[in-house]
Structure formats: structure tokens, C-alpha cells
C-alpha atoms as a PDB file:
ATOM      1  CA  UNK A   1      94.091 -24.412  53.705  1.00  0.00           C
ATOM      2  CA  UNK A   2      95.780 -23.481  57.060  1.00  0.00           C
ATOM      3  CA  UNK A   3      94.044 -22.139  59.907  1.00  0.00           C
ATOM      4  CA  UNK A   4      95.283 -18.691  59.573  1.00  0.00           C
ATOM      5  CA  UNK A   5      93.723 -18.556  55.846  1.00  0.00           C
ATOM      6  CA  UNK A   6      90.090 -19.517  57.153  1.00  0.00           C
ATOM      7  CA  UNK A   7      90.190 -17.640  59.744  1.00  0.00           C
ATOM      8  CA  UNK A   8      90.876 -14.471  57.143  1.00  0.00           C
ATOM      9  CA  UNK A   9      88.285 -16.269  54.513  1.00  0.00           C
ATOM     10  CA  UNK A  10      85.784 -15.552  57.742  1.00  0.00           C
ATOM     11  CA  UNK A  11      86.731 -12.603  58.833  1.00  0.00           C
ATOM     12  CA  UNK A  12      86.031 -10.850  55.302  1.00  0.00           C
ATOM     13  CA  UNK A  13      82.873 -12.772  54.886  1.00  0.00           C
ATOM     14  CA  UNK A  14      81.802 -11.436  57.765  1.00  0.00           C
ATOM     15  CA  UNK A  15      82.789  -7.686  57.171  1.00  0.00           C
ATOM     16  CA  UNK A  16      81.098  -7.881  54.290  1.00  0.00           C
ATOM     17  CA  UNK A  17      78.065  -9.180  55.441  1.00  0.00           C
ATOM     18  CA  UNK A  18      77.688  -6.550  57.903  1.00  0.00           C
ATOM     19  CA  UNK A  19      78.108  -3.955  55.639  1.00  0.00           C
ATOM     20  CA  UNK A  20      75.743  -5.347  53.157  1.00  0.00           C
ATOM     21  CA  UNK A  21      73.377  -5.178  56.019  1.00  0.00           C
ATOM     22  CA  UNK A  22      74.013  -1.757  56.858  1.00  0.00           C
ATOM     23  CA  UNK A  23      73.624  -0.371  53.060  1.00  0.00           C
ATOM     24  CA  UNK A  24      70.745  -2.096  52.797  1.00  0.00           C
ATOM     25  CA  UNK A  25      68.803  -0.341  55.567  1.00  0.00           C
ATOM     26  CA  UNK A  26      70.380   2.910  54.863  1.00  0.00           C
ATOM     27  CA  UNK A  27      72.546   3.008  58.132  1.00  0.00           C
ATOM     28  CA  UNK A  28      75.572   5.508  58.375  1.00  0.00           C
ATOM     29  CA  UNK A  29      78.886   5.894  60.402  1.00  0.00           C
ATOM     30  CA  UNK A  30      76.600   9.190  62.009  1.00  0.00           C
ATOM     31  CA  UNK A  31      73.135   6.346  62.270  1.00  0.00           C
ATOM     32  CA  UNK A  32      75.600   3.902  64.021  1.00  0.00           C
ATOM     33  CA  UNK A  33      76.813   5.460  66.580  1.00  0.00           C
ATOM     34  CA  UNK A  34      72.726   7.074  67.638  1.00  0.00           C
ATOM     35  CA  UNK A  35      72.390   3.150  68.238  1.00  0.00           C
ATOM     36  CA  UNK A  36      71.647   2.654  72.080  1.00  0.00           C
ATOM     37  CA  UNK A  37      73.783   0.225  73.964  1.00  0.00           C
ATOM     38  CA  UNK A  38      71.336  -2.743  73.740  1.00  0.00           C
ATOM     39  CA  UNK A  39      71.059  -2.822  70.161  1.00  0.00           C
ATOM     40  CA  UNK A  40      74.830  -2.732  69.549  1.00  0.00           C
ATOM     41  CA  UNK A  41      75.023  -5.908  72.353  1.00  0.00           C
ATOM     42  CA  UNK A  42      72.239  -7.562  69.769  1.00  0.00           C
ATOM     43  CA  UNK A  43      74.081  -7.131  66.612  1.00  0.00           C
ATOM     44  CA  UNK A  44      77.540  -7.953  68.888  1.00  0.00           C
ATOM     45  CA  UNK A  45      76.062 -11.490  69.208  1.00  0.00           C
ATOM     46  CA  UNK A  46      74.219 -11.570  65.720  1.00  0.00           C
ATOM     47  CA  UNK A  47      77.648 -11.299  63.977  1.00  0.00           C
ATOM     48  CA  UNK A  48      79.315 -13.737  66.535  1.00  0.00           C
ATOM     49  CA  UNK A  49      77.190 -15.937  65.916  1.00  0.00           C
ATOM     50  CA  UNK A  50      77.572 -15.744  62.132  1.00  0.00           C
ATOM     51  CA  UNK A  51      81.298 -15.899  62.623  1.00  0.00           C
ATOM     52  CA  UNK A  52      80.660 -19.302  64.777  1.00  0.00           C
ATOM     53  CA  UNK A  53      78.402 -20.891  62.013  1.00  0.00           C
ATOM     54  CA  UNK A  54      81.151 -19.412  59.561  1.00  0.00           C
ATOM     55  CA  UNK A  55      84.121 -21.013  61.034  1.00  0.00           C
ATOM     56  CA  UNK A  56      81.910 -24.076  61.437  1.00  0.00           C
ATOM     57  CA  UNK A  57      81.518 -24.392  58.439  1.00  0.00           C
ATOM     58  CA  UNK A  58      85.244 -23.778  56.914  1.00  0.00           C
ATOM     59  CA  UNK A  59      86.371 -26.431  59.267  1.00  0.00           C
ATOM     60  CA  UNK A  60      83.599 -29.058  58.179  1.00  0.00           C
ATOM     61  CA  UNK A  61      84.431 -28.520  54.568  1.00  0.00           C
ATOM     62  CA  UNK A  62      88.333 -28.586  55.219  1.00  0.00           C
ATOM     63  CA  UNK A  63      87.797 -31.715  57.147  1.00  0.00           C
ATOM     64  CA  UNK A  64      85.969 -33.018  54.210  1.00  0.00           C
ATOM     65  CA  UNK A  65      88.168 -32.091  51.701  1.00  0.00           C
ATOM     66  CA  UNK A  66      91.036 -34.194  53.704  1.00  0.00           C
ATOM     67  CA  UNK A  67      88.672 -37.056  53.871  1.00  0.00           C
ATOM     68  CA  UNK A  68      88.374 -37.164  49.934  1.00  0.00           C
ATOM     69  CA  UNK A  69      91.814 -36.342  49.257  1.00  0.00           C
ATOM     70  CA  UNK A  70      93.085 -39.598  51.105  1.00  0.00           C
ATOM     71  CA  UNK A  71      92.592 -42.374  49.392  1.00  0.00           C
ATOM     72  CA  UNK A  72      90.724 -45.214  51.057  1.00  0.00           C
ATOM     73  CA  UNK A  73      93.155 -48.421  50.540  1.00  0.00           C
ATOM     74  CA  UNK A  74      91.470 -51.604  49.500  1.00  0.00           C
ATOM     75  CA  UNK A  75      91.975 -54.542  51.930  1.00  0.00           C
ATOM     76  CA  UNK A  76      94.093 -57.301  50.445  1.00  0.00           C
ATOM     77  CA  UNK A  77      92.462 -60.217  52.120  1.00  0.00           C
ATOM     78  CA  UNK A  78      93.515 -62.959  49.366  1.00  0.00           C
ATOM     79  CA  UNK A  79      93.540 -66.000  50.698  1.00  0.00           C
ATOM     80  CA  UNK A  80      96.076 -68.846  50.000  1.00  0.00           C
ATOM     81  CA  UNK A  81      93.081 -70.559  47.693  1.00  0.00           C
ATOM     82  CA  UNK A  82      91.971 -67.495  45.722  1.00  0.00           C
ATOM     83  CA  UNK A  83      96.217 -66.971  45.135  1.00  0.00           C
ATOM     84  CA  UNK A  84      95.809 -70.633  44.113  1.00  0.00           C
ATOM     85  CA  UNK A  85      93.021 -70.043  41.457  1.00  0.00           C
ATOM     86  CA  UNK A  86      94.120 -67.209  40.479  1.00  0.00           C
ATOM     87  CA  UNK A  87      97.900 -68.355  39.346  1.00  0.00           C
ATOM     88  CA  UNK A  88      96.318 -71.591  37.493  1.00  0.00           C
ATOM     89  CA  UNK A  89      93.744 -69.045  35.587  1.00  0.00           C
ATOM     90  CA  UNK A  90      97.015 -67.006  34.020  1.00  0.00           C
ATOM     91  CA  UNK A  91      98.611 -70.218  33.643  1.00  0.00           C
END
């Protein structure tokens, strides 16, 4: 996923969690803006926060989804003796 697509993944997750929040407690566009200034500074850094963890959390799960998708390449450490062994058991 590119950058531009998480950062859109978060951005609607975090629309919609705010508006969940707001049905749930009954709060309007006419209750929102009776809010004073220090409780619209709190839910500021509430839902930058979330968007922090969020984006956090895209990134971790991109970075392990790269990790999987490359496959880890077994060492060929034969030595000359196991080559040895190993051409006289097919023979």
C-alpha cells in the first residue's frame, strides 16, 4: 500500500470514529459549536492522538507485511565434504 492510501485508510477511520462518538452522546452541529474553547483543544488532541496510534499502526503492519512477503533465503554453506557425500549417495 503506498503512503498516500494509509494515510486516506486513517483519515476515514478517524472521521468515522468521531462521528460515532458524537451520535452516541447525542451531540449536534448546533451542541458543537456551544462547546467552550478548552473542550474543543481536548478533543483536538484526543483525535490526534488517535490519528498517531492510527498511522502507527498502518505503518507497523505494512512493514510487516514486507517482512513476510520477502522470502528469507537459506544459506548454502555446503562444504566440499558434504558435496562429497552427497554425489557418492546419488551415485
Amino acid at each position: 500500500m503506498s503512503s498516500k492510501n494509509l494515510n486516506d485508510i486513517s483519515s476515514t477511520l478517524m472521521q468515522l470514529f468521531v462521528s460515532d462518538v458524537f451520535n452516541k452522546n447525542n451531540i449536534t452541529d448546533d451542541t458543537k459549536k456551544q462547546l467552550s474553547d478548552d473542550q474543543k483543544e481536548k478533543i483536538k488532541a484526543v483525535v490526534l492522538d488517535l490519528q498517531a496510534k492510527v498511522d502507527e499502526f498502518l505503518s507497523a503492519q505494512t512493514q510487516k507485511a514486507a517482512e513476510e512477503a520477502a522470502p528469507a533465503e537459506a544459506p548454502k554453506n555446503t562444504t566440499l565434504r558434504d558435496m562429497m557425500k552427497n554425489k557418492k549417495a546419488s551415485e
